[in-house]
C-alpha atoms as a PDB file:
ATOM      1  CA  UNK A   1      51.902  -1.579 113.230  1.00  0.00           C
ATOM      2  CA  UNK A   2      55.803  -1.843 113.701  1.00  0.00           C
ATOM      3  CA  UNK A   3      58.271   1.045 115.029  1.00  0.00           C
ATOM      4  CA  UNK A   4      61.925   1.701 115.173  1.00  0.00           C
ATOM      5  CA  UNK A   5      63.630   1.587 118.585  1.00  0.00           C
ATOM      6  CA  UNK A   6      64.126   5.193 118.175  1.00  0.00           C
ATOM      7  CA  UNK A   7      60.564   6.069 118.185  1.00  0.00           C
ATOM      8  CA  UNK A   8      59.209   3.619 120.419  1.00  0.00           C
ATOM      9  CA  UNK A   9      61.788   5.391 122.844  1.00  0.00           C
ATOM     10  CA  UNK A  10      59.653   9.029 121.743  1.00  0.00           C
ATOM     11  CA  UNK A  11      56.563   7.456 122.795  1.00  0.00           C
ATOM     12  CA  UNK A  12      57.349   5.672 126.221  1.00  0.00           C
ATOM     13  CA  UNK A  13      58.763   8.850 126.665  1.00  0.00           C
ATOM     14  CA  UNK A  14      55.898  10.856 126.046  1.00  0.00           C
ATOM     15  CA  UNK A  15      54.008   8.244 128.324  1.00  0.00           C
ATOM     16  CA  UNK A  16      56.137   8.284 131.035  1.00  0.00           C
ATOM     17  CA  UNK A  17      55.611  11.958 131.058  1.00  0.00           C
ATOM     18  CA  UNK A  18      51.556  11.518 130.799  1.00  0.00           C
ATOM     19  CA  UNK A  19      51.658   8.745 133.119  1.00  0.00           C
ATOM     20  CA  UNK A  20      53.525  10.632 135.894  1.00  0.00           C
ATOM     21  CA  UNK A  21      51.473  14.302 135.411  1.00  0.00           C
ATOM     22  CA  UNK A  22      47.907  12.999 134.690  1.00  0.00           C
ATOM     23  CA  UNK A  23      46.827  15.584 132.799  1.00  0.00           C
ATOM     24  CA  UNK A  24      49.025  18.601 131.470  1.00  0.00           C
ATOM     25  CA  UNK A  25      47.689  21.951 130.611  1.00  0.00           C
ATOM     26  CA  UNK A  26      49.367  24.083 128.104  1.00  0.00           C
ATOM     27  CA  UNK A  27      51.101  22.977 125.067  1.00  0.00           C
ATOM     28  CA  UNK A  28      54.167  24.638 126.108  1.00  0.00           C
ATOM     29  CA  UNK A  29      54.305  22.936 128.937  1.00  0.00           C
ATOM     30  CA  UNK A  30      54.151  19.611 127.875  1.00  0.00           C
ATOM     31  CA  UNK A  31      56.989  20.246 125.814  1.00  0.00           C
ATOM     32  CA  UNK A  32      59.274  21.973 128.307  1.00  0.00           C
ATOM     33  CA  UNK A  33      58.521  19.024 130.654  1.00  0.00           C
ATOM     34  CA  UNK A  34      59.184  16.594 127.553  1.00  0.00           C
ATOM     35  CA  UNK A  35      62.210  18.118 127.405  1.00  0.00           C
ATOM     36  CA  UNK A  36      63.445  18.055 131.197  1.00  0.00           C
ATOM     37  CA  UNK A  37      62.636  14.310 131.308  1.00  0.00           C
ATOM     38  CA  UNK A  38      64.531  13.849 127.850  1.00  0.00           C
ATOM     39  CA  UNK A  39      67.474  15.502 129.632  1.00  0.00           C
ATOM     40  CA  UNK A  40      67.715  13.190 132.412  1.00  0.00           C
ATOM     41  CA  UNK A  41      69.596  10.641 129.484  1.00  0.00           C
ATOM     42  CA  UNK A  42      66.406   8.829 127.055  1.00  0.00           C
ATOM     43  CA  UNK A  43      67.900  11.102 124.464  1.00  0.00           C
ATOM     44  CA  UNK A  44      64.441   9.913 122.776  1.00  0.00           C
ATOM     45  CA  UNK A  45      64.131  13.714 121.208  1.00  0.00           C
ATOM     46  CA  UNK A  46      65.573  16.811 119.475  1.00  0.00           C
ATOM     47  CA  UNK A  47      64.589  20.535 121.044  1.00  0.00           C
ATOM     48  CA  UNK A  48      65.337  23.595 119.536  1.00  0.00           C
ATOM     49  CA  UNK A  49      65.187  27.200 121.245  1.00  0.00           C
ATOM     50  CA  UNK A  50      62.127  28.554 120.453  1.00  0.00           C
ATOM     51  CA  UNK A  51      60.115  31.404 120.946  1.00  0.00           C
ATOM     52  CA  UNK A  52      58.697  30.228 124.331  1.00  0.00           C
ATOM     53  CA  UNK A  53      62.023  27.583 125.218  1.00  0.00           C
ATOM     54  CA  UNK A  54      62.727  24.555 124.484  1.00  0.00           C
ATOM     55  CA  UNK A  55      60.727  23.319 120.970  1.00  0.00           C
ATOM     56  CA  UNK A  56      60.245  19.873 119.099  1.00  0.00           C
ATOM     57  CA  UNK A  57      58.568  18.765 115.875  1.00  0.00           C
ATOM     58  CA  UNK A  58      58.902  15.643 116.555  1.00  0.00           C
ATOM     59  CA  UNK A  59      57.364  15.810 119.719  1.00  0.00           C
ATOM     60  CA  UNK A  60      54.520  17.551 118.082  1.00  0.00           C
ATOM     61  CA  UNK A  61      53.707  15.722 115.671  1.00  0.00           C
ATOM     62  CA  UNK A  62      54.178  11.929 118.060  1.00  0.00           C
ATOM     63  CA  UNK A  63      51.070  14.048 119.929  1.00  0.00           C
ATOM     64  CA  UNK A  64      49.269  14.310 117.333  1.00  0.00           C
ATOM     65  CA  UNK A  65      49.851  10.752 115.889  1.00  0.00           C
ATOM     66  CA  UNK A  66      48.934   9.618 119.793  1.00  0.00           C
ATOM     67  CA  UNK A  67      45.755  11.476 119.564  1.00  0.00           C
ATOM     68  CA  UNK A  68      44.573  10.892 116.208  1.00  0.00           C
ATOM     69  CA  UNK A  69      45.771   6.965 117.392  1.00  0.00           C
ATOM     70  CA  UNK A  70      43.176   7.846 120.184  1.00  0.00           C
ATOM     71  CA  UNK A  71      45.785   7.015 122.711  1.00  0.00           C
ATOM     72  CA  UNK A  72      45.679  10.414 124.005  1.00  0.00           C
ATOM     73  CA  UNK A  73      42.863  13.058 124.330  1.00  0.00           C
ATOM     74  CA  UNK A  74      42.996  17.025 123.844  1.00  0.00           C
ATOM     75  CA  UNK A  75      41.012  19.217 124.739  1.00  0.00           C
ATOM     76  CA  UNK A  76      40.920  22.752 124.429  1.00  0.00           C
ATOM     77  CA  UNK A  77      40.437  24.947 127.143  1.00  0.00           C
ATOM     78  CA  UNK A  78      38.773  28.511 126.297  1.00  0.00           C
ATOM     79  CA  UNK A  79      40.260  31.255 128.561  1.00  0.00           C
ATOM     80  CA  UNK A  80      39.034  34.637 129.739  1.00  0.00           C
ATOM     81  CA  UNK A  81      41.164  36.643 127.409  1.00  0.00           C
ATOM     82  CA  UNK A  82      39.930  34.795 124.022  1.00  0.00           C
ATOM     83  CA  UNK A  83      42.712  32.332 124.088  1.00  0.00           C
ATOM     84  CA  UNK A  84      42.621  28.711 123.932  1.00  0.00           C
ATOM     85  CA  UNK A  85      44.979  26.414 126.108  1.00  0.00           C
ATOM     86  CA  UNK A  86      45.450  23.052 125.133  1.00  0.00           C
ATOM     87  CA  UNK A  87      44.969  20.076 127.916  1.00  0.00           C
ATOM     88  CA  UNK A  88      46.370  16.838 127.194  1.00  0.00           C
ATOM     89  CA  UNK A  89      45.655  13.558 128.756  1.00  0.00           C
ATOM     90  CA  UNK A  90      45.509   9.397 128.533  1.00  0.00           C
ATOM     91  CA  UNK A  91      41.838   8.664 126.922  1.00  0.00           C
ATOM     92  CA  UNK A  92      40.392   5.992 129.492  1.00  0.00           C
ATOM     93  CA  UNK A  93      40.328   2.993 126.242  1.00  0.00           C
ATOM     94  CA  UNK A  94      44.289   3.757 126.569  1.00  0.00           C
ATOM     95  CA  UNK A  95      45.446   4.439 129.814  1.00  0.00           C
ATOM     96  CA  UNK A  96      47.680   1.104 129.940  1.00  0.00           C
ATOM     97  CA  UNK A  97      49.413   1.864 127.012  1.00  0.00           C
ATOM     98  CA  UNK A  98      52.023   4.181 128.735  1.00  0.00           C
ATOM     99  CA  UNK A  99      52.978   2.023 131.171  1.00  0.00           C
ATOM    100  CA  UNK A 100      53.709  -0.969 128.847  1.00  0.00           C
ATOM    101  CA  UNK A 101      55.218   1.161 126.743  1.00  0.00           C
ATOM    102  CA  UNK A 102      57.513   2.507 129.203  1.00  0.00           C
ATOM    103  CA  UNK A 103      57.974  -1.186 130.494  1.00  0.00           C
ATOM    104  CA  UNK A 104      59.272  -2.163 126.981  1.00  0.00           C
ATOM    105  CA  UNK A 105      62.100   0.172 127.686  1.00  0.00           C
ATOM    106  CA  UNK A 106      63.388  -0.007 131.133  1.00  0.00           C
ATOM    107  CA  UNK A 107      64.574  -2.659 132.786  1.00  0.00           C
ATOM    108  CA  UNK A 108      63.347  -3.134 135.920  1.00  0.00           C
ATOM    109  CA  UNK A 109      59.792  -2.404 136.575  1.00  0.00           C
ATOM    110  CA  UNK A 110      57.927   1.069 135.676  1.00  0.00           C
ATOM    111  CA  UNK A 111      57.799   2.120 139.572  1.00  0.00           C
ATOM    112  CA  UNK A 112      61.479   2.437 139.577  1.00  0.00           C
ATOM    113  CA  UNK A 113      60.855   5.823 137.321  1.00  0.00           C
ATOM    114  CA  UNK A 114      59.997   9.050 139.468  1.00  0.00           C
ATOM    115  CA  UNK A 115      58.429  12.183 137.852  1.00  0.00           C
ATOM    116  CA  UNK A 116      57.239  14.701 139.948  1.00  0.00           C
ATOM    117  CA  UNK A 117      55.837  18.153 139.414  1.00  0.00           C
ATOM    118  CA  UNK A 118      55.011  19.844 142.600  1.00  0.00           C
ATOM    119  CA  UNK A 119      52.751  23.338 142.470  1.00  0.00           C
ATOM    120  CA  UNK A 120      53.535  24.489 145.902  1.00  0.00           C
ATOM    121  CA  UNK A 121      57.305  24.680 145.823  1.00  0.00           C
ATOM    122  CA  UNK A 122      56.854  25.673 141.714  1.00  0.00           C
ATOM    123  CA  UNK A 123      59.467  22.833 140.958  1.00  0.00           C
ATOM    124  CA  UNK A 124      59.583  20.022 138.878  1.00  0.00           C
ATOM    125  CA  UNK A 125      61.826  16.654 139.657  1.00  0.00           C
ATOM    126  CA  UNK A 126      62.600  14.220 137.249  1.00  0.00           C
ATOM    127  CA  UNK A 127      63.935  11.146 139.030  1.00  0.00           C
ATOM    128  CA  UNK A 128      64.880   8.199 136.787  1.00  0.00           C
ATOM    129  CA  UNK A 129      66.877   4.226 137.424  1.00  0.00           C
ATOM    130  CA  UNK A 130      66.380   1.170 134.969  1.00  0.00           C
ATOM    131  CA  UNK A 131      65.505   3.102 131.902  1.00  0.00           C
ATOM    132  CA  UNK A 132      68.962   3.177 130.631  1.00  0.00           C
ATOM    133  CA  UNK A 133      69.754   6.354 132.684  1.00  0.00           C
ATOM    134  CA  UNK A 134      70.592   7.211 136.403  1.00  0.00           C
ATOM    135  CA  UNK A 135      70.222  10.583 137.119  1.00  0.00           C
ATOM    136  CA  UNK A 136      68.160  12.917 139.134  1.00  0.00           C
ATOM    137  CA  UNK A 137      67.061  16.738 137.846  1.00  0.00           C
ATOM    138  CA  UNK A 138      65.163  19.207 140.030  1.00  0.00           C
ATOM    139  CA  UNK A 139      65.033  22.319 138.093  1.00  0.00           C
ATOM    140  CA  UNK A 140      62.944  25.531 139.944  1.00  0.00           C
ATOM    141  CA  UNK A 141      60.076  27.421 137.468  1.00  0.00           C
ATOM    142  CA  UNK A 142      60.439  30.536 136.613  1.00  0.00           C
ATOM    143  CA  UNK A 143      58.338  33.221 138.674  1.00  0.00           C
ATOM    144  CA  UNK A 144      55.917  34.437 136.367  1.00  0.00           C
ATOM    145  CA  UNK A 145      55.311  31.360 134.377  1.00  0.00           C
ATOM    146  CA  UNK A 146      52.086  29.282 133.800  1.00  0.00           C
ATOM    147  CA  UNK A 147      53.052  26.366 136.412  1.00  0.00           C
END
């Protein structure tokens, strides 16, 4: 199996991401955190406005490549007004993956990459040095939302 630079940078991305969170909840909120990490400087993926914010086929369809790969699991979550949320994690067989993706990338060590989603303050904080980018976004979530 062989990739292009361009979307091995997609997929570190998108394990960066799942590496940092653990588990995400809500397909619209993996991509608008996709999205604030890819504005920090990978530059790994195009967004469009959507309905709901920021939007990308690609990054839909790497998902489901990673998860019919088995590299990542999803698993739908039924809700109590007969929706479905989507949750989306590493499966155990790949956990490692990320990382050595994200490795392949950077250059210094994966540790030197900071991604942090905090619940109390309703913030998320993308920190990032050695992946080809130094730059630092805290961004607050909107009252109302999901997060």
């Amino acid at each position: 199996m062989t990739y292009d630079i361009s979307r091995l940078r997609r997929l570190a991305l998108i394990s960066l991401v799942l590496q940092a969170a653990g588990r995400i909840i809500g397909r619209t909120k993996l991509q608008k955190i996709v999205y604030l990490a890819n504005s920090i400087g990978w530059k790994a993926i195009d967004f469009k406005y959507h309905n709901y914010g920021p939007f990308s086929d690609s990054l839909a369809a790497e998902l489901d490549n990673m998860k019919n790969y088995g590299w990542i699991e999803e698993r739908e979550i039924p809700t109590s007004k007969d929706r479905v949320v989507h949750e989306y994690y590493f499966s155990n067989k790949y956990k490692q993956t990320g990382l050595s993706q994200q490795q392949v990338l950077c250059r210094r060590p994966a540790d030197n990459v900071n991604f942090g989603i905090s619940a109390s303050t309703r913030s998320i904080n993308v920190r990032g040095s050695g992946c080809r980018h130094d730059a630092e976004v805290e961004t607050p979530v909107l009252q109302g939302s999901n997060f």
